[in-house]
N, C-alpha and C. Protein backbone atom coordinates (compact mmCIF):
# COMPACT_ATOMS: atom_id res chain seq x y z
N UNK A 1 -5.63 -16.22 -26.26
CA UNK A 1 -4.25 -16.04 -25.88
C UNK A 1 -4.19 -15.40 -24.50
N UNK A 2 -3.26 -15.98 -23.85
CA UNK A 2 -3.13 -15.23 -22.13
C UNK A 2 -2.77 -13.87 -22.59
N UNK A 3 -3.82 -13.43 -22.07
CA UNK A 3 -3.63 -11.71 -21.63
C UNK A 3 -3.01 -11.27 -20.67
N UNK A 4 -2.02 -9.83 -20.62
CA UNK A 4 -1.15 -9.16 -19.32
C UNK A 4 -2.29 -8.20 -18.86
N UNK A 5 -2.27 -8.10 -17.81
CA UNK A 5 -2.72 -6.65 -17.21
C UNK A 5 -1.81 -5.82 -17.18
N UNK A 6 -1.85 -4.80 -17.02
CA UNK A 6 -1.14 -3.20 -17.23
C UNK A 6 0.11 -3.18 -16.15
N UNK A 7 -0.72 -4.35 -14.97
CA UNK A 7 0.42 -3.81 -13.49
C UNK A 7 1.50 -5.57 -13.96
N UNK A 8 1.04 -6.50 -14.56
CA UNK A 8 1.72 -7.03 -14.94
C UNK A 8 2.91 -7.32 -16.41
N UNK A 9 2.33 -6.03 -16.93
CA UNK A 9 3.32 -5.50 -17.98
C UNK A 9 4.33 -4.65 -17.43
N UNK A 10 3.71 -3.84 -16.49
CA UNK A 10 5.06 -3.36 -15.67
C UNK A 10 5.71 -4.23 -15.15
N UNK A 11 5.42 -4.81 -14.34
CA UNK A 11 6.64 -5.66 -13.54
C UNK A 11 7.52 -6.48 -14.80
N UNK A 12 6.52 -6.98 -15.44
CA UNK A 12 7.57 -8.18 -16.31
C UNK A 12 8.79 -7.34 -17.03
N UNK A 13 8.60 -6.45 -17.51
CA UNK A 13 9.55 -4.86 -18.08
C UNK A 13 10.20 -4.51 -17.22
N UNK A 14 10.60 -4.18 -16.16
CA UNK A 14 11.12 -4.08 -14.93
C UNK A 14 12.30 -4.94 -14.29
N UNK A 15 11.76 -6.55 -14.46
CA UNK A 15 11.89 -7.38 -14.16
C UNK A 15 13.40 -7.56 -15.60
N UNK A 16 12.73 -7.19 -16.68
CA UNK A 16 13.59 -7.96 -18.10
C UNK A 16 14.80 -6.84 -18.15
N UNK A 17 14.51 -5.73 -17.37
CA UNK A 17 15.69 -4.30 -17.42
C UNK A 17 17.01 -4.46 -16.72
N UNK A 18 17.00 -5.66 -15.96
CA UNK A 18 18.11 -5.90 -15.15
C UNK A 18 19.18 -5.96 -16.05
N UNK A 19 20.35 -5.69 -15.48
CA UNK A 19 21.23 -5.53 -16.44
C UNK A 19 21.88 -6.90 -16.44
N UNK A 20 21.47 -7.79 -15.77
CA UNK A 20 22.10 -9.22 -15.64
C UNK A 20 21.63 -10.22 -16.59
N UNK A 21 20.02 -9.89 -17.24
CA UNK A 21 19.21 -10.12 -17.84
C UNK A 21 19.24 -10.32 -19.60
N UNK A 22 20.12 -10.97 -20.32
CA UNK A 22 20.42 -10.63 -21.38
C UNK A 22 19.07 -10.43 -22.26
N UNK A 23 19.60 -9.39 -23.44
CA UNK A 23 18.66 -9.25 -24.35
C UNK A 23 18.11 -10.37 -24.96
N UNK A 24 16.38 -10.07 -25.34
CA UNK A 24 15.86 -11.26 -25.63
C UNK A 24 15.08 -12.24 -25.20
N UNK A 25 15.32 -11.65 -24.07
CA UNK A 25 15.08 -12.98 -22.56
C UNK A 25 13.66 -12.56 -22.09
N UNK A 26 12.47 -13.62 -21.39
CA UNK A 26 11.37 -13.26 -20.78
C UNK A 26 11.13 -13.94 -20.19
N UNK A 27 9.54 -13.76 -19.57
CA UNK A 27 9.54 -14.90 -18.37
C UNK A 27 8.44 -15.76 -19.03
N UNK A 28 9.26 -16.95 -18.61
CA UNK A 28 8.66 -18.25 -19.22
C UNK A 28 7.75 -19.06 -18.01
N UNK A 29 6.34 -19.50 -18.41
CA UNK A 29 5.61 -19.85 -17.83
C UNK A 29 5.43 -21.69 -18.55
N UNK A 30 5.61 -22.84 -17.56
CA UNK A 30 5.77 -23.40 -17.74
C UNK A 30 4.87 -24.69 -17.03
N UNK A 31 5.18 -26.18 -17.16
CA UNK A 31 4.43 -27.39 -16.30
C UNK A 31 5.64 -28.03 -15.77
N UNK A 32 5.53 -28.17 -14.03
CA UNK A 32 6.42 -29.13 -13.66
C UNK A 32 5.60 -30.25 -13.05
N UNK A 33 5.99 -31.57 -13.02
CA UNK A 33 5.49 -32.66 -11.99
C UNK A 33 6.22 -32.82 -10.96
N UNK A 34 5.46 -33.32 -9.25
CA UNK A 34 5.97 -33.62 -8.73
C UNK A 34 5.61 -34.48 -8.50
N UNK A 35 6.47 -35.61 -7.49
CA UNK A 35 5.72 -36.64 -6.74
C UNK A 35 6.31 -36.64 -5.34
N UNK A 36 5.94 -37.03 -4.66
CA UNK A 36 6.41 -37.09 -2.95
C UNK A 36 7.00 -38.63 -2.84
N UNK A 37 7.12 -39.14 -3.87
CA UNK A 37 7.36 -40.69 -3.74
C UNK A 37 8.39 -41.06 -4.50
N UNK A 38 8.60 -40.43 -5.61
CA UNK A 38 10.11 -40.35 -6.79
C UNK A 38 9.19 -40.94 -7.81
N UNK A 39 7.99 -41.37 -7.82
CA UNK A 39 7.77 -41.81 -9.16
C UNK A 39 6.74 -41.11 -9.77
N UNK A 40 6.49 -41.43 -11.24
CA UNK A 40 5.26 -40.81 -12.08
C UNK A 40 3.61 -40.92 -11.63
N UNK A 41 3.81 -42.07 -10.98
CA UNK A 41 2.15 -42.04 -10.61
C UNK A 41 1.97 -41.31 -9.61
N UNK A 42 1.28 -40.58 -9.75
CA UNK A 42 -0.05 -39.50 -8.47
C UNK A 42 0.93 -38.29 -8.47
N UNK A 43 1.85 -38.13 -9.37
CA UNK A 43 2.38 -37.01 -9.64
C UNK A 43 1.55 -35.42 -9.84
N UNK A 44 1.71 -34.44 -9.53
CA UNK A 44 1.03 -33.35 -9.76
C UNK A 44 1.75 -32.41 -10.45
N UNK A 45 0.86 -31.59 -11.79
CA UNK A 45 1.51 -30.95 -12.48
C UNK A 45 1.74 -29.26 -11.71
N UNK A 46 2.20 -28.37 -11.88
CA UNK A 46 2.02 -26.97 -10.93
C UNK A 46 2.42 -26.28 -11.98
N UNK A 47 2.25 -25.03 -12.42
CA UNK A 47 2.68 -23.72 -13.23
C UNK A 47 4.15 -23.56 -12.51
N UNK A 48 5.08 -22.85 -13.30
CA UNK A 48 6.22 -22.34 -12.94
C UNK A 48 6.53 -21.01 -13.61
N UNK A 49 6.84 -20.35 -13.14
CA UNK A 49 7.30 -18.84 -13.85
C UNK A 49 9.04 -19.24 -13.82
N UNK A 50 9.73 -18.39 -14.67
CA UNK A 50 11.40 -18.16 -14.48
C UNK A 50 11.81 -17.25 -15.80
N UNK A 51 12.69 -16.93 -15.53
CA UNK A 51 13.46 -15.96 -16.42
C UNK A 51 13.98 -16.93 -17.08
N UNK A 52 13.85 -16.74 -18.81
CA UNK A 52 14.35 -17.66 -19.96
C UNK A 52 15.07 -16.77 -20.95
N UNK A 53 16.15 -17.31 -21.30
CA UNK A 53 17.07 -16.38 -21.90
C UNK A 53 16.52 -16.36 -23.65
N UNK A 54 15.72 -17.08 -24.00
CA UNK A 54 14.67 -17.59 -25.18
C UNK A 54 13.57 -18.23 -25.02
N UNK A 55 12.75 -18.37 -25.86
CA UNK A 55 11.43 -19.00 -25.86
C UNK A 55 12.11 -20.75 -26.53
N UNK A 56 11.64 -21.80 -25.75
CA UNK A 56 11.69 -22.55 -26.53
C UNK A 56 10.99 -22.63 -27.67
N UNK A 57 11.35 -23.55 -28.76
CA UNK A 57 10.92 -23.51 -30.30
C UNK A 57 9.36 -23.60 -30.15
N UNK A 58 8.44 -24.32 -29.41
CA UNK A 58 7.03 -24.44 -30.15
C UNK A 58 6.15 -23.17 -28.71
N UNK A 59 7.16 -22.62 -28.16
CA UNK A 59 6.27 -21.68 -27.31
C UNK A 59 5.95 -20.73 -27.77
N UNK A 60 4.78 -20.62 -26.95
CA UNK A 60 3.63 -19.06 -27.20
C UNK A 60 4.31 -17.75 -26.93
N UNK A 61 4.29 -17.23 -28.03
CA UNK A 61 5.15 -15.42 -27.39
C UNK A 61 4.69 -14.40 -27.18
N UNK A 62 4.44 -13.35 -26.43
CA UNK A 62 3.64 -12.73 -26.17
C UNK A 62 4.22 -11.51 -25.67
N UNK A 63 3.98 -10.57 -26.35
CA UNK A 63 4.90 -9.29 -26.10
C UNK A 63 4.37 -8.06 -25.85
N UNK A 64 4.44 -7.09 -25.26
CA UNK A 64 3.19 -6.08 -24.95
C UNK A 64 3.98 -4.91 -24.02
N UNK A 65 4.44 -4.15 -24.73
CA UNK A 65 5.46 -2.76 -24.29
C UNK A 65 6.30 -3.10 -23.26
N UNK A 66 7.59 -3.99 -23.74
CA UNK A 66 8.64 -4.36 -23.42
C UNK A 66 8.19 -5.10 -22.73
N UNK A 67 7.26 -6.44 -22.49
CA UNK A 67 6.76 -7.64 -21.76
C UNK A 67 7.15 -8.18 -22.26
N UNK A 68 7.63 -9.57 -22.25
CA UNK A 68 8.01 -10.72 -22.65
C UNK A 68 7.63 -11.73 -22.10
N UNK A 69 6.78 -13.04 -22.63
CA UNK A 69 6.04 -14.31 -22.21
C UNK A 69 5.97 -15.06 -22.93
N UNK A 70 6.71 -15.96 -22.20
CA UNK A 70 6.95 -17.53 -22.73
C UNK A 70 5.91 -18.34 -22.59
N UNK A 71 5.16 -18.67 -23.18
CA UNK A 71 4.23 -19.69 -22.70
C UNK A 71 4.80 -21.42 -23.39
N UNK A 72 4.68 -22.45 -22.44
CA UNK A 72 4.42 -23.59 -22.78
C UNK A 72 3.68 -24.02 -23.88
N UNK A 73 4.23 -24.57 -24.32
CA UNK A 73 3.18 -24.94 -25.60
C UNK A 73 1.81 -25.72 -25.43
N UNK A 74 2.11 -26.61 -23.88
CA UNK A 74 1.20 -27.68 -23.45
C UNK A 74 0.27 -27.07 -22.56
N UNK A 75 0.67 -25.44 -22.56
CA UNK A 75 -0.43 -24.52 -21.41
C UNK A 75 -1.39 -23.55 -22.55
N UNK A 76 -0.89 -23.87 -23.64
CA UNK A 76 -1.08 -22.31 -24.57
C UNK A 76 -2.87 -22.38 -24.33
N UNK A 77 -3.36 -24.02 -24.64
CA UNK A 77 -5.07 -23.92 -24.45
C UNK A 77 -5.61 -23.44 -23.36
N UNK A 78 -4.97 -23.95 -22.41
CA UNK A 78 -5.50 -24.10 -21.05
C UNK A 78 -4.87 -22.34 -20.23
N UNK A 79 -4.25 -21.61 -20.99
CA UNK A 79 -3.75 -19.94 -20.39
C UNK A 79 -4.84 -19.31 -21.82
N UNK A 80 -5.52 -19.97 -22.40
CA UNK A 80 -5.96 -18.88 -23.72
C UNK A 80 -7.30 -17.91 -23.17
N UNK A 81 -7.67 -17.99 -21.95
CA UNK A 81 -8.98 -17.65 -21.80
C UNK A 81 -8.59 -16.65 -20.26
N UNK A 82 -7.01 -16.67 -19.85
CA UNK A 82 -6.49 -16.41 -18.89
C UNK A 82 -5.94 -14.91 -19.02
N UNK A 83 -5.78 -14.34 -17.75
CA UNK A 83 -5.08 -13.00 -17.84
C UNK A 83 -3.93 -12.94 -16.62
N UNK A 84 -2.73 -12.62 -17.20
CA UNK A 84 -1.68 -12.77 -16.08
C UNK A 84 -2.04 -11.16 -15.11
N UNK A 85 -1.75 -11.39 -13.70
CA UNK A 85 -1.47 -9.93 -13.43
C UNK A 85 -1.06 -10.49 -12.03
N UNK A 86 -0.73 -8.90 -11.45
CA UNK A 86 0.76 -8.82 -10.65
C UNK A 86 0.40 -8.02 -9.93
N UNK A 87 1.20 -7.93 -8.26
CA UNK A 87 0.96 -7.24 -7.47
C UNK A 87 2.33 -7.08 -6.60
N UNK A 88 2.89 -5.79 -5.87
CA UNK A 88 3.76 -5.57 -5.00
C UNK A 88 3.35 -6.03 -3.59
N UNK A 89 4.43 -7.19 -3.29
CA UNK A 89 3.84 -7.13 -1.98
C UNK A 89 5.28 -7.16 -1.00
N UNK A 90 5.12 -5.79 -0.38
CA UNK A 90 6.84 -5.88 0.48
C UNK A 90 7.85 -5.23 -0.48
N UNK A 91 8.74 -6.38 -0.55
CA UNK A 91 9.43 -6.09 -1.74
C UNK A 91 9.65 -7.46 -2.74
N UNK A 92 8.42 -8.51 -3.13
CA UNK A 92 8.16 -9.24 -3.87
C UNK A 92 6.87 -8.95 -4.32
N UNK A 93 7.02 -9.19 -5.76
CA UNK A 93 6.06 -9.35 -7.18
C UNK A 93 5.78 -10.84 -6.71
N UNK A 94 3.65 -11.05 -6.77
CA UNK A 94 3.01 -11.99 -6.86
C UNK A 94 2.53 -11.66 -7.88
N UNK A 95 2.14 -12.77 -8.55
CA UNK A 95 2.07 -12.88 -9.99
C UNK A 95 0.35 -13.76 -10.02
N UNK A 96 -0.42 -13.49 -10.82
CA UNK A 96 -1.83 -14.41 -10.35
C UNK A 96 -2.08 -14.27 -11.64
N UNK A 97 -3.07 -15.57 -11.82
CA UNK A 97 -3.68 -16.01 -13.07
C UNK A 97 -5.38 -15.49 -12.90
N UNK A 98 -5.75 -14.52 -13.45
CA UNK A 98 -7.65 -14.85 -13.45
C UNK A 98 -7.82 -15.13 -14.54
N UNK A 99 -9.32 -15.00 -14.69
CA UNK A 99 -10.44 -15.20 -16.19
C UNK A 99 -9.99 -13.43 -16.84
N UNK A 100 -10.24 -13.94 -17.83
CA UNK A 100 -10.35 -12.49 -18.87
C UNK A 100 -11.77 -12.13 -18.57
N UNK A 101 -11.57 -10.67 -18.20
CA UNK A 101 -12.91 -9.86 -18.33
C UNK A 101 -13.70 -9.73 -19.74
């Protein structure tokens, strides 16, 4: 199961405290395709983060002192060996995927 680091349990808690933020809500990690051409072939898939006001029904949940993580259902294998973590930079949160220690 994708693991948080400590500096990425803060932010995501931080992040879910907004008061704009309804209860319930986390950040959902997801698959988008693109293509540069409008169609499906040679399309590329990319990770997406966003604030989700619920987990869709077959996503991974993942909760860890007021963290909240949505995982894709079609990422859950491919994030299981993964550790989310987070860094201040300025005044934006980068968010990075490594290997679990």
């Amino acid at each position: 199961m994708l693991a948080l680091t400590p500096d990425a349990t803060q932010m995501i808690e931080q992040i879910l405290e907004r008061s704009d933020i309804p209860d319930g809500a986390g950040i959902r990690i997801a698959t988008t395709e693109t293509s540069s051409d409008g169609n499906s072939a040679g399309a590329a898939t990319h990770l997406e983060m966003f604030i989700a006001p619920e987990p869709e029904v077959a996503d991974q949940v993942i909760e860890n002192a007021g963290a909240r993580v949505f995982v894709d259902d079609r990422l859950a294998d491919l994030l299981d060996d993964k550790q989310l973590d987070a860094a201040v930079d300025g005044e934006q949160v980068q968010f990075r995927l490594d290997d679990q220690a």
